[in-house]
Structure formats: structure tokens, C-alpha cells
C-alpha atoms as a PDB file:
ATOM      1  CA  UNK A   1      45.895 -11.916   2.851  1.00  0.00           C
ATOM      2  CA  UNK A   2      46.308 -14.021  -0.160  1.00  0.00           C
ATOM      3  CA  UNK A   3      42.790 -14.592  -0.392  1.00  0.00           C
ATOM      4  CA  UNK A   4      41.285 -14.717  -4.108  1.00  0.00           C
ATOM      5  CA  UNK A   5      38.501 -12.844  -2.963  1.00  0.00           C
ATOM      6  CA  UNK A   6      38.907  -9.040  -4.311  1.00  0.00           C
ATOM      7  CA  UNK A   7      39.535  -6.047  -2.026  1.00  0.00           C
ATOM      8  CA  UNK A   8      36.351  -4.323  -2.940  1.00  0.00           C
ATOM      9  CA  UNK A   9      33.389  -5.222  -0.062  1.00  0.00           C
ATOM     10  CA  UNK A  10      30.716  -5.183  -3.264  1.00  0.00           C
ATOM     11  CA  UNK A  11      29.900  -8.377  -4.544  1.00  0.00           C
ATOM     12  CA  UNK A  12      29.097  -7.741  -8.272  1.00  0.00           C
ATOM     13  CA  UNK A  13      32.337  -6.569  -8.326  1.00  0.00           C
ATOM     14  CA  UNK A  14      34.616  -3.453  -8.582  1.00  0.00           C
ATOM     15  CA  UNK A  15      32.651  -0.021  -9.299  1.00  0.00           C
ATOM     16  CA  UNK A  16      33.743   2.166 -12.178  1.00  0.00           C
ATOM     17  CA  UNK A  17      31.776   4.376 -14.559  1.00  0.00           C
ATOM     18  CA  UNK A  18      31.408   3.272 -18.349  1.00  0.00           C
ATOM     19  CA  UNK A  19      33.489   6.102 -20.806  1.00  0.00           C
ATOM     20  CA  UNK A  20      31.389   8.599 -22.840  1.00  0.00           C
ATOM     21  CA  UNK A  21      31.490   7.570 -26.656  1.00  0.00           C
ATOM     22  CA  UNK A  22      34.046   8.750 -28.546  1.00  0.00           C
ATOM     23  CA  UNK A  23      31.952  10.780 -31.051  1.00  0.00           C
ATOM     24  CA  UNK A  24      30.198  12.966 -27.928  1.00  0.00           C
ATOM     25  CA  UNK A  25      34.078  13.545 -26.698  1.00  0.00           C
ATOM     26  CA  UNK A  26      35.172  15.012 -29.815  1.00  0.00           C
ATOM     27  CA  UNK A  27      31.727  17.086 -29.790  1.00  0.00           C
ATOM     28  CA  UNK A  28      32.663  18.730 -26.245  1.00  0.00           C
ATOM     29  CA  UNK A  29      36.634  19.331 -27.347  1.00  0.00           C
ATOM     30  CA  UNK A  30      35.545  21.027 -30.608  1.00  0.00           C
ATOM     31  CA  UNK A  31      33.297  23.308 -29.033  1.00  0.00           C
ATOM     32  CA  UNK A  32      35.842  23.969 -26.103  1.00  0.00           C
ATOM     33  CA  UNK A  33      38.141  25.078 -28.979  1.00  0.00           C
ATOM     34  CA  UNK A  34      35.576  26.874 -30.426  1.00  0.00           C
ATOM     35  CA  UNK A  35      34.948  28.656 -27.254  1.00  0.00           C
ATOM     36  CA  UNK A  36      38.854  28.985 -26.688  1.00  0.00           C
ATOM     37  CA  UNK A  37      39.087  30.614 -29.862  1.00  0.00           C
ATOM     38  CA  UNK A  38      36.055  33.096 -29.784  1.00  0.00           C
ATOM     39  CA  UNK A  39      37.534  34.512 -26.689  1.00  0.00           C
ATOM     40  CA  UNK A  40      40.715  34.712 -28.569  1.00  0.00           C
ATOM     41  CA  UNK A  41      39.755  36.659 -31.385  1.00  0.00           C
ATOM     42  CA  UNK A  42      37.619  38.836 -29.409  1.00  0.00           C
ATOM     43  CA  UNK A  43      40.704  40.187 -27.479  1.00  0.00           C
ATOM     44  CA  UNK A  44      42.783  40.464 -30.449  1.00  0.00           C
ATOM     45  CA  UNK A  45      40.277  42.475 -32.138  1.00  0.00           C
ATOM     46  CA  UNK A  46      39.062  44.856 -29.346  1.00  0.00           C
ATOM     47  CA  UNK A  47      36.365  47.547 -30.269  1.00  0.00           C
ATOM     48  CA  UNK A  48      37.753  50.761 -32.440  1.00  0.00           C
ATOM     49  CA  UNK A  49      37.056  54.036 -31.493  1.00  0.00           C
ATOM     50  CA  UNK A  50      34.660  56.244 -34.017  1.00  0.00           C
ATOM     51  CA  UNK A  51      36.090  58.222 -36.046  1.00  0.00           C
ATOM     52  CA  UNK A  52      34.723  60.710 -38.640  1.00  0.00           C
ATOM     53  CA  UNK A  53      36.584  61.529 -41.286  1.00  0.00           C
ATOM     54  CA  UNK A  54      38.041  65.193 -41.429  1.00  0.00           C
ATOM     55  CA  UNK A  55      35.775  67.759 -43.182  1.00  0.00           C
ATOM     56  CA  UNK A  56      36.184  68.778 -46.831  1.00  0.00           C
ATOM     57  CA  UNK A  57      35.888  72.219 -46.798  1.00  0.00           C
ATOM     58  CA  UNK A  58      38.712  74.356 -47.473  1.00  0.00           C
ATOM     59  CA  UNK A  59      40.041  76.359 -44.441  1.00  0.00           C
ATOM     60  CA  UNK A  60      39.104  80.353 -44.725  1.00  0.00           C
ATOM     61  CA  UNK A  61      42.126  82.439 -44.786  1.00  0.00           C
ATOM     62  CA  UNK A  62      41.049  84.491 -41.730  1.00  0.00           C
ATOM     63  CA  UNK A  63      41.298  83.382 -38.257  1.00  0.00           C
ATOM     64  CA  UNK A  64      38.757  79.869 -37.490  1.00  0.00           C
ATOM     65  CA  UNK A  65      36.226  79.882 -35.088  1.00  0.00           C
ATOM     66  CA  UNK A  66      36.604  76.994 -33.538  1.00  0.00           C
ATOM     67  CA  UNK A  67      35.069  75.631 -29.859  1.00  0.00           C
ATOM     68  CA  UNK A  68      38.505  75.234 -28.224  1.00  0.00           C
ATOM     69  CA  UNK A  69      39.268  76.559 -24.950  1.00  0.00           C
ATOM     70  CA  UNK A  70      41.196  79.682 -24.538  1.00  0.00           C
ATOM     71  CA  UNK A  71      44.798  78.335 -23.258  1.00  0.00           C
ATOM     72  CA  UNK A  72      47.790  80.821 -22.665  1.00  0.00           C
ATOM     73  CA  UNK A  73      50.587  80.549 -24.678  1.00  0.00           C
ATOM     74  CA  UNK A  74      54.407  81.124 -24.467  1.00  0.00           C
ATOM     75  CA  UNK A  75      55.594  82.663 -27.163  1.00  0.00           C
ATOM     76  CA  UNK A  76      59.038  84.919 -26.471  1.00  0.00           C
ATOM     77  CA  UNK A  77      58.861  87.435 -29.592  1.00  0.00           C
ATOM     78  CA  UNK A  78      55.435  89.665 -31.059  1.00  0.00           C
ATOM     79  CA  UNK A  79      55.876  88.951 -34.837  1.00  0.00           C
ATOM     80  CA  UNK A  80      54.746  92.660 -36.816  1.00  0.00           C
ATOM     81  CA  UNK A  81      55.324  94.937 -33.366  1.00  0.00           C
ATOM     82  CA  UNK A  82      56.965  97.920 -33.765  1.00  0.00           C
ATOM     83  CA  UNK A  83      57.952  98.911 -30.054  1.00  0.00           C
ATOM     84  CA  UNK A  84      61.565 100.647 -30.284  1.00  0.00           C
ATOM     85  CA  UNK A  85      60.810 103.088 -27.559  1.00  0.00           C
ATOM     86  CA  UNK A  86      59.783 100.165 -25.034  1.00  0.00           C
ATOM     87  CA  UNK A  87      62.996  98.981 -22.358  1.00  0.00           C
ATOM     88  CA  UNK A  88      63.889  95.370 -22.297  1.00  0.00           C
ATOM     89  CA  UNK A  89      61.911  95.034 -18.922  1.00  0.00           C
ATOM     90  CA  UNK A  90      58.434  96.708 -20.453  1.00  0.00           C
ATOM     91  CA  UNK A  91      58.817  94.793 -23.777  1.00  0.00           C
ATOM     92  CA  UNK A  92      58.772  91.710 -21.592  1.00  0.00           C
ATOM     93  CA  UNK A  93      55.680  92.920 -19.819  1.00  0.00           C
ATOM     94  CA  UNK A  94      53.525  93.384 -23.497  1.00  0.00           C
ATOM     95  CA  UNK A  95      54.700  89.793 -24.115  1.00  0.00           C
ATOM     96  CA  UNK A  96      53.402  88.922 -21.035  1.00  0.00           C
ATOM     97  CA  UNK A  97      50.464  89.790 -21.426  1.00  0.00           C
ATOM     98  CA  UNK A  98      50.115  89.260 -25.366  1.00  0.00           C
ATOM     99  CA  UNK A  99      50.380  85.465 -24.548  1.00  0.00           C
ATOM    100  CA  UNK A 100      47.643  85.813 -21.390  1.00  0.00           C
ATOM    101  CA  UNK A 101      44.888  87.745 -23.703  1.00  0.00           C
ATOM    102  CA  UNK A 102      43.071  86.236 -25.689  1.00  0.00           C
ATOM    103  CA  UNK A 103      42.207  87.202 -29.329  1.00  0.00           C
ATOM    104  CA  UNK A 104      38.813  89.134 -30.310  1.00  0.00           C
ATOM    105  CA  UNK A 105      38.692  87.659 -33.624  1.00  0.00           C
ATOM    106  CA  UNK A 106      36.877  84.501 -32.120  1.00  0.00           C
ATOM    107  CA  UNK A 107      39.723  82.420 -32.896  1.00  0.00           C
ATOM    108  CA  UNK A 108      40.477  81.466 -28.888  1.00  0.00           C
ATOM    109  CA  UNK A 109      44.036  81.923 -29.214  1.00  0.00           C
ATOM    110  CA  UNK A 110      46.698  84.517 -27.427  1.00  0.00           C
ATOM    111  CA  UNK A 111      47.008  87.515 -29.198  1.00  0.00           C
ATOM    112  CA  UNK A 112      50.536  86.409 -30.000  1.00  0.00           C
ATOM    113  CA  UNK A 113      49.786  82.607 -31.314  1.00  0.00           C
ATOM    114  CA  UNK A 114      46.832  84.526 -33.517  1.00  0.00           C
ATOM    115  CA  UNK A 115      49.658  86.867 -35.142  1.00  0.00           C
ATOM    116  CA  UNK A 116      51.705  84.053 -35.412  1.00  0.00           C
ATOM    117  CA  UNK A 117      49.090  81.472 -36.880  1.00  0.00           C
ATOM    118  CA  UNK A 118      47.117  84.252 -38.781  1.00  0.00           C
ATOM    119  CA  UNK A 119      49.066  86.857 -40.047  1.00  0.00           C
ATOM    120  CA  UNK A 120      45.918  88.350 -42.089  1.00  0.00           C
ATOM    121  CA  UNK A 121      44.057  88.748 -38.899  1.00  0.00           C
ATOM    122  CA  UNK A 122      42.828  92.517 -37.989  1.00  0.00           C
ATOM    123  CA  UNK A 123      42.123  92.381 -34.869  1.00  0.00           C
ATOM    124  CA  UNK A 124      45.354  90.936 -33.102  1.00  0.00           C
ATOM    125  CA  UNK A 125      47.780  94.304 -34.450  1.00  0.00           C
ATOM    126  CA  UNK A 126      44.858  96.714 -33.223  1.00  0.00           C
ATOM    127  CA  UNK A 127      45.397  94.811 -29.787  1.00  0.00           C
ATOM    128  CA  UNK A 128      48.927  95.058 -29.606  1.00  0.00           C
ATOM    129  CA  UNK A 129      48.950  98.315 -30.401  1.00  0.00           C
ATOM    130  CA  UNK A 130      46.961  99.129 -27.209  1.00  0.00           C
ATOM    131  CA  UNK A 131      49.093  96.920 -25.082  1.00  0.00           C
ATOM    132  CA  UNK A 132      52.325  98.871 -26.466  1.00  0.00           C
ATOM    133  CA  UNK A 133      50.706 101.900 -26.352  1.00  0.00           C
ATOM    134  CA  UNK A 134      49.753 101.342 -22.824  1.00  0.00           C
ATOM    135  CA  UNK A 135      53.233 100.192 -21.379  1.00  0.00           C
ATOM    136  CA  UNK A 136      54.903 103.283 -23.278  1.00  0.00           C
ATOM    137  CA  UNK A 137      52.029 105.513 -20.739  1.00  0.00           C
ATOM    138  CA  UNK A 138      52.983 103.595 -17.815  1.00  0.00           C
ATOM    139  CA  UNK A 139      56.708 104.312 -18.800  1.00  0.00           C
ATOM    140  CA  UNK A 140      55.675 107.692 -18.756  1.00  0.00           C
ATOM    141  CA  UNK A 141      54.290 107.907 -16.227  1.00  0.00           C
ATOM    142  CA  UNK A 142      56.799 106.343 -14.284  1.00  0.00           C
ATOM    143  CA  UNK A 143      59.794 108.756 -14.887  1.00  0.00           C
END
């Protein structure tokens, strides 16, 4: 056990590998860094939307034709509707159905949100007229 022979079975003596240079490790840990810190400012600075900048014209001062979708509104009052002979229950009705019908103009809005959002519009009063005047027949009619 106290032999002065050494514990390794190879004669030329114990195995090991020689170090890389010090220059060539400083080469690998610089471009692990640089590597390190690509990624890093890649996910601090993720890609930006698009975005164009608004257009310069001046907006008309009838209704806009825009390419929305027509979506109901819920408006609880008709701005510019004269309806005194209507009930409580048949006023509520013309609401109704001022905020489910669209606008003619070409605007895509209710008939109510276009009075609201256009007061110089023709085409919503016409409209609301004909609802009104159509709830004051079926009121008629019902009596």
C-alpha cells in the first residue's frame, strides 16, 4: 500500500489533457458575451408594429364614409325629435329601433349615433320622422 509506485496502471504516467491558451479562451468568452448580448438586445427591442401616420385632410362636415361595420348602438334619448304625441312605451320602441337601423347617409352608424355625431346630416331626421310617424299609426291603430 505504501508503494512509491503511482496509482495510475499507465507507465508514462498520469493522463490529463494540456489547457487551451489563454488568448483562444478569451476569444470563445468574448464571443459567448457577444452572443449573450445579441439575444439580449433582440428581446428588449422586439419588432414594432407599422404604423401610418393619420391623413392630412381635413374632415368634411357631413357624415364620413368610412368602411366600418354597421354596429348597433345604445343611445337612450333621439337628439332633434319632436314626438309629444308618442306614450312612454312607443317612444321607447322608436329608440329601439333608431339605435338598430342603420343610417342611409353611408356613414354606417345608428340613426341615433349619426344625429348625435352629425347634426348637419339630412338623411337621419327624414328617418326618424318615418319611424315616429309610423309608431303614432300603430298607436292608432291600436285604440
Amino acid at each position: 500500500m505504501s508503494s512509491g509506485e503511482p496509482a495510475s496502471s499507465d507507465a508514462a504516467g498520469p493522463s490529463f489533457r494540456p489547457e487551451p491558451p489563454a488568448g483562444r479562451r478569451r476569444v470563445v468568452w468574448a464571443a459567448a458575451a457577444l452572443g449573450f448580448l445579441a439575444a439580449f438586445a433582440f428581446w428588449v427591442n422586439a419588432p414594432q408594429p407599422h404604423f401610418v401616420p393619420a391623413p392630412l385632410d381635413a374632415a368634411g362636415p357631413v357624415c364620413s364614409r368610412t368602411a366600418r361595420v354597421f354596429t348597433p348602438t345604445n343611445a337612450t334619448e333621439i337628439p332633434g325629435l319632436d314626438a309629444p304625441v308618442l306614450s312612454p312605451k312607443e317612444m321607447d320602441r322608436v329608440i329601439y329601433r333608431a339605435n338598430m337601423e342603420a343610417c342611409r347617409c353611408g356613414c354606417k352608424l345608428s340613426l341615433v349615433a349619426c344625429r348625435i355625431n352629425y347634426p348637419s346630416c339630412a338623411t337621419s331626421p327624414e328617418q326618424l320622422k318615418k319611424l315616429a310617424e309610423e309608431a303614432r299609426a300603430r298607436a292608432r291603430t291600436a285604440r
